[in-house]
N, C-alpha and C. Protein backbone atom coordinates (compact mmCIF):
# COMPACT_ATOMS: atom_id res chain seq x y z
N UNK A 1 0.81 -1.19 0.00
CA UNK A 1 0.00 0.00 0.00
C UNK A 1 0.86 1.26 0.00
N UNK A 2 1.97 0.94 0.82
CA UNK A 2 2.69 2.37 0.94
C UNK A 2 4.10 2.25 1.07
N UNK A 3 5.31 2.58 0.83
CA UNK A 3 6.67 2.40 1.04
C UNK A 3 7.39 3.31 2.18
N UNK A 4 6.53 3.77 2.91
CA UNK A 4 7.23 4.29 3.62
C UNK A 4 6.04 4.54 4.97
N UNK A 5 7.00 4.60 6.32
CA UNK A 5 5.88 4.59 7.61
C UNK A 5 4.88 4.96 8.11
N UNK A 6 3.17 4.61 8.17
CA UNK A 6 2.32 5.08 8.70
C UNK A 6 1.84 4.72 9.87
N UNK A 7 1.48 5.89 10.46
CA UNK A 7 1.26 5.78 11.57
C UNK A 7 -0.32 6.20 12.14
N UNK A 8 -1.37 5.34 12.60
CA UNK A 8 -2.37 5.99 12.56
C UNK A 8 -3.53 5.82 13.94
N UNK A 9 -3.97 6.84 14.08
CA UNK A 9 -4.98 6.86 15.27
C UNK A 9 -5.77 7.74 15.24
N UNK A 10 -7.20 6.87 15.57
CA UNK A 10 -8.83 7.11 15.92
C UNK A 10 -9.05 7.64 17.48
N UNK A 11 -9.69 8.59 17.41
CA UNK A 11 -9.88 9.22 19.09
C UNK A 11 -11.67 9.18 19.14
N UNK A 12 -12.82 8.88 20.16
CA UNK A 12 -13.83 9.74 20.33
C UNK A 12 -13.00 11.00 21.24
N UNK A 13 -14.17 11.99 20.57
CA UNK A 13 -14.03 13.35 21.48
C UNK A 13 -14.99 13.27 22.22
N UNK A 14 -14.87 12.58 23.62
CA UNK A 14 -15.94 12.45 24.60
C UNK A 14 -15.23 12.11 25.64
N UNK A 15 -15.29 12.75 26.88
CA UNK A 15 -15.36 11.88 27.96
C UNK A 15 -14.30 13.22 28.14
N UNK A 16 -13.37 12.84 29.84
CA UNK A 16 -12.57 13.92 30.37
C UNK A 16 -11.30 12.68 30.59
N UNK A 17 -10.46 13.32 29.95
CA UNK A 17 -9.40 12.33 30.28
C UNK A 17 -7.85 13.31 30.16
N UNK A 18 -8.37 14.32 30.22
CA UNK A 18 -7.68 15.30 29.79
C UNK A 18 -6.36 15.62 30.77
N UNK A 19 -6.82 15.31 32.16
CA UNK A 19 -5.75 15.59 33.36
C UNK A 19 -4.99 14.55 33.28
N UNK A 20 -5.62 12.72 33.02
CA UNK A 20 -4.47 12.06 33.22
C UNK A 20 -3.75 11.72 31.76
N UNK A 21 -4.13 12.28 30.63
CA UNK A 21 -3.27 12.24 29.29
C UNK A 21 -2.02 13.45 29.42
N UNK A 22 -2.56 14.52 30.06
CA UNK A 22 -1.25 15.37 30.19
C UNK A 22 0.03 15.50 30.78
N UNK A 23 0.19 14.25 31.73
CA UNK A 23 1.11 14.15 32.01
C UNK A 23 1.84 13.53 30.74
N UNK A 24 1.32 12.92 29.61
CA UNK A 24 2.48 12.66 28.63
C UNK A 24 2.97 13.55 27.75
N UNK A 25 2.19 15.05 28.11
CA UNK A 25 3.18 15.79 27.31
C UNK A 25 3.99 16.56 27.36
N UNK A 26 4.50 17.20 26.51
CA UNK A 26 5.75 18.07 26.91
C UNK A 26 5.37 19.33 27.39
N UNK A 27 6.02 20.15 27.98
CA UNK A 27 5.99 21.50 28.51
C UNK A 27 5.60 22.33 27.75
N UNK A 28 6.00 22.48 26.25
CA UNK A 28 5.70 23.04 25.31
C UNK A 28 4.22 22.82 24.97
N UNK A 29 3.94 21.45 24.94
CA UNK A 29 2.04 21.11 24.39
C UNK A 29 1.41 21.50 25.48
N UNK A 30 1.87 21.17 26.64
CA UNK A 30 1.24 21.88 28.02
C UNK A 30 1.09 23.06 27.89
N UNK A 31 2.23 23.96 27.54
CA UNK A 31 1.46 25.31 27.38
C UNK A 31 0.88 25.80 26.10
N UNK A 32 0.73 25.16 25.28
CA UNK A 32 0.11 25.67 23.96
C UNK A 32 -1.11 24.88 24.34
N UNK A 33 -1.57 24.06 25.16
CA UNK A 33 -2.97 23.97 25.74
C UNK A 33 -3.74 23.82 26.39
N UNK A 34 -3.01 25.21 27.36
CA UNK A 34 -3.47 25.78 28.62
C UNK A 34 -4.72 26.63 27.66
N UNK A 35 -6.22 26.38 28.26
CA UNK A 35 -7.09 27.13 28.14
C UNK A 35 -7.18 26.75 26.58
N UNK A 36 -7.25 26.05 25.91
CA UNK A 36 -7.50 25.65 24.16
C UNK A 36 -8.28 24.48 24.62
N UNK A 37 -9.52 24.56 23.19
CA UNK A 37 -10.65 23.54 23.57
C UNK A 37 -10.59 22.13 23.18
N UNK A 38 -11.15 21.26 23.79
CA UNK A 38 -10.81 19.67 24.12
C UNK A 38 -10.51 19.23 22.69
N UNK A 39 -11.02 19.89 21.38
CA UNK A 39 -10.40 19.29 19.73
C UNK A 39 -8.84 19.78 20.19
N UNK A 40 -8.25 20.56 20.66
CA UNK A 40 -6.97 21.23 20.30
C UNK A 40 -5.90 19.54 20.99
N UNK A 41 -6.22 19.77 22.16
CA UNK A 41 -6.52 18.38 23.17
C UNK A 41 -5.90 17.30 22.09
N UNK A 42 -7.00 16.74 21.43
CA UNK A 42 -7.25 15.42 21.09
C UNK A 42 -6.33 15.42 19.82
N UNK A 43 -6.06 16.47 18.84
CA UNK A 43 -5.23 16.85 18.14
C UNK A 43 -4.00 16.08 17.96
N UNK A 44 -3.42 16.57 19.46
CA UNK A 44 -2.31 16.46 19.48
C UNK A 44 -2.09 15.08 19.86
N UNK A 45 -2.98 14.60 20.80
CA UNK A 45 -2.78 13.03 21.52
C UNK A 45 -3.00 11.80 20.15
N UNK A 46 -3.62 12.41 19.03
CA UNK A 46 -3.81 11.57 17.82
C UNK A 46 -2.62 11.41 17.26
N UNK A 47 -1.98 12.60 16.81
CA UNK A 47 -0.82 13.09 16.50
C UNK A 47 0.22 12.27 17.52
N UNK A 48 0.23 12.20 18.44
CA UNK A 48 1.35 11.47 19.20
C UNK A 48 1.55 9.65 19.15
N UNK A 49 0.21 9.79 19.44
CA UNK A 49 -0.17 8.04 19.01
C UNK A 49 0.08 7.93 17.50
N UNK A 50 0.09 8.53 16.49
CA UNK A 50 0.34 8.13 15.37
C UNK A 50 1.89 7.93 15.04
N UNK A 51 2.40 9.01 15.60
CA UNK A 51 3.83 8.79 15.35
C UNK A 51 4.42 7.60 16.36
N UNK A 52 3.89 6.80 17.42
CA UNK A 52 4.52 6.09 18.14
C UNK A 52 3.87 5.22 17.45
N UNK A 53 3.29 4.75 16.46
CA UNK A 53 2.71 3.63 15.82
C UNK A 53 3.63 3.38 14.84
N UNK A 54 4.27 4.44 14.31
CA UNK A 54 4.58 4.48 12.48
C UNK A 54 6.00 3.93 12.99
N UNK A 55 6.91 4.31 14.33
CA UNK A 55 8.25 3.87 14.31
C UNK A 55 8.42 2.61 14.74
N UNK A 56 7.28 2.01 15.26
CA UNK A 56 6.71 0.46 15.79
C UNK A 56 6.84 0.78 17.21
N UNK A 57 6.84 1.85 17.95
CA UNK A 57 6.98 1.37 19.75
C UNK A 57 5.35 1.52 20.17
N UNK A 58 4.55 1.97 19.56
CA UNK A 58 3.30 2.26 20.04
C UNK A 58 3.33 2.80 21.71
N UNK A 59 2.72 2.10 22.65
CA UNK A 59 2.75 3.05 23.64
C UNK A 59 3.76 3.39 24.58
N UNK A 60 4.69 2.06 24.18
CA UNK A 60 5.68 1.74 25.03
C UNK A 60 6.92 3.43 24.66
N UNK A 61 6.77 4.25 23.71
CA UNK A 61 6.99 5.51 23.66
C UNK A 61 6.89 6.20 24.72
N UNK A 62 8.15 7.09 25.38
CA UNK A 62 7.53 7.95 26.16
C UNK A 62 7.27 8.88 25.38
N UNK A 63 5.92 9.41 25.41
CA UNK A 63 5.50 10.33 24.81
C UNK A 63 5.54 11.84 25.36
N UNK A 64 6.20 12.05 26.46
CA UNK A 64 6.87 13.53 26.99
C UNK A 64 8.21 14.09 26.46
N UNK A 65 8.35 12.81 26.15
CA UNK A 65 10.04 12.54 24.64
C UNK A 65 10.54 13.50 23.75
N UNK A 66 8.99 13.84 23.60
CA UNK A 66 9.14 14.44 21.99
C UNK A 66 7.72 14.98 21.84
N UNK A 67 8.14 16.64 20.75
CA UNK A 67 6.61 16.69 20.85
C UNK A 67 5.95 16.54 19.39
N UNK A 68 4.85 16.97 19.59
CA UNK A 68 4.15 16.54 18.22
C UNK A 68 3.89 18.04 17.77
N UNK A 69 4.29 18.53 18.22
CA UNK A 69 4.12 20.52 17.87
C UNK A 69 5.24 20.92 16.75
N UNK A 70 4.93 21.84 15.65
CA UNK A 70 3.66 22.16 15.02
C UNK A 70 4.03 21.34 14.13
N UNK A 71 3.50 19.52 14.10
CA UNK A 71 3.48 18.78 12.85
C UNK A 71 1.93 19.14 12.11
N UNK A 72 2.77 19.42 10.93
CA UNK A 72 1.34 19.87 9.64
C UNK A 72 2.39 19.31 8.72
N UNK A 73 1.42 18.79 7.77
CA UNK A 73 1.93 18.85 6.17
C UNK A 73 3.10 19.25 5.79
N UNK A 74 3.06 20.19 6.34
CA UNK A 74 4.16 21.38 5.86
C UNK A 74 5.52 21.80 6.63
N UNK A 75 5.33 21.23 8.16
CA UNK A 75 6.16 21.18 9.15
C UNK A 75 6.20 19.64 9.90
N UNK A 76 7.43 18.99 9.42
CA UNK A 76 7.56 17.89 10.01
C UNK A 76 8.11 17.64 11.46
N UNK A 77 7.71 16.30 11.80
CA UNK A 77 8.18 16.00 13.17
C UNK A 77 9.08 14.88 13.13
N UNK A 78 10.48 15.00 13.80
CA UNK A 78 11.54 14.09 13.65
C UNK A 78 11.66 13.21 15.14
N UNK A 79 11.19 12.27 14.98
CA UNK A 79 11.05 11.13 16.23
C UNK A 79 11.75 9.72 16.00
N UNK A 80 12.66 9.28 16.61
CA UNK A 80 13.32 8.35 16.74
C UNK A 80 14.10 8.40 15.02
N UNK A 81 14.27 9.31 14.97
CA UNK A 81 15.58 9.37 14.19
C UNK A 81 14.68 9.35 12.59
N UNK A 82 13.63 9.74 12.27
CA UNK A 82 12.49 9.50 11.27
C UNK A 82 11.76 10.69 11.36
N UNK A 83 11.86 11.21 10.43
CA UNK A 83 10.73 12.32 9.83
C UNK A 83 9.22 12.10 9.31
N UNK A 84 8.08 12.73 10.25
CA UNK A 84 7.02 12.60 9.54
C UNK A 84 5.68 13.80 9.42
N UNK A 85 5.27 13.98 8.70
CA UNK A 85 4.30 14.53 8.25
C UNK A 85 2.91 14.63 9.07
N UNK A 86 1.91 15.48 9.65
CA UNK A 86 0.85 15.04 9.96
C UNK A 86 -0.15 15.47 9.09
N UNK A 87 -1.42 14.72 9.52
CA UNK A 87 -2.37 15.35 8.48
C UNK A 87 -3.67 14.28 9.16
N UNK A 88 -4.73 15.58 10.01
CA UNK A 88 -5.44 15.17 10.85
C UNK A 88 -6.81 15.51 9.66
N UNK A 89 -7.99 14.46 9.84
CA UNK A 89 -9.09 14.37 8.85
C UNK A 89 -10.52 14.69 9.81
């Protein structure tokens, strides 16, 4: 299907899980979402789970590691030594 690493993850936007997911992130996502609404949230935790899928560690990633800020299209994120792209639907 593809020659090169994907990485991918499904979220519902429901429920509050918001205090104990933040301890996996970095200082930086912590403060870029202080006071930003629960999509900004889920964003990023998709974004994190995707890239710990695509290098094969899935959760076993610490995900405070590294951040997922600002992966777009256009601005990549370099994690475990691998560059990737995001692109949330």
């Amino acid at each position: 299907m593809c020659d090169v690493p994907v990485g991918a993850d499904i979220e519902q936007l429901a429920g509050n899980r918001r205090g104990a997911i933040l301890r996996a992130m970095t200082e930086e996502e912590k403060q870029y979402l202080a006071g930003a609404p629960d999509a900004a949230f889920f964003t990023i935790w998709t974004l994190k789970e995707g890239l710990s899928k695509a290098i094969g560690a899935g959760l076993s990633l610490g995900f405070s590691s590294f951040s997922a800020l600002p992966m777009t299209e256009e601005r990549p994120v370099t994690v475990g030594g691998k560059t990737f792209f995001g692109r949330i639907f």
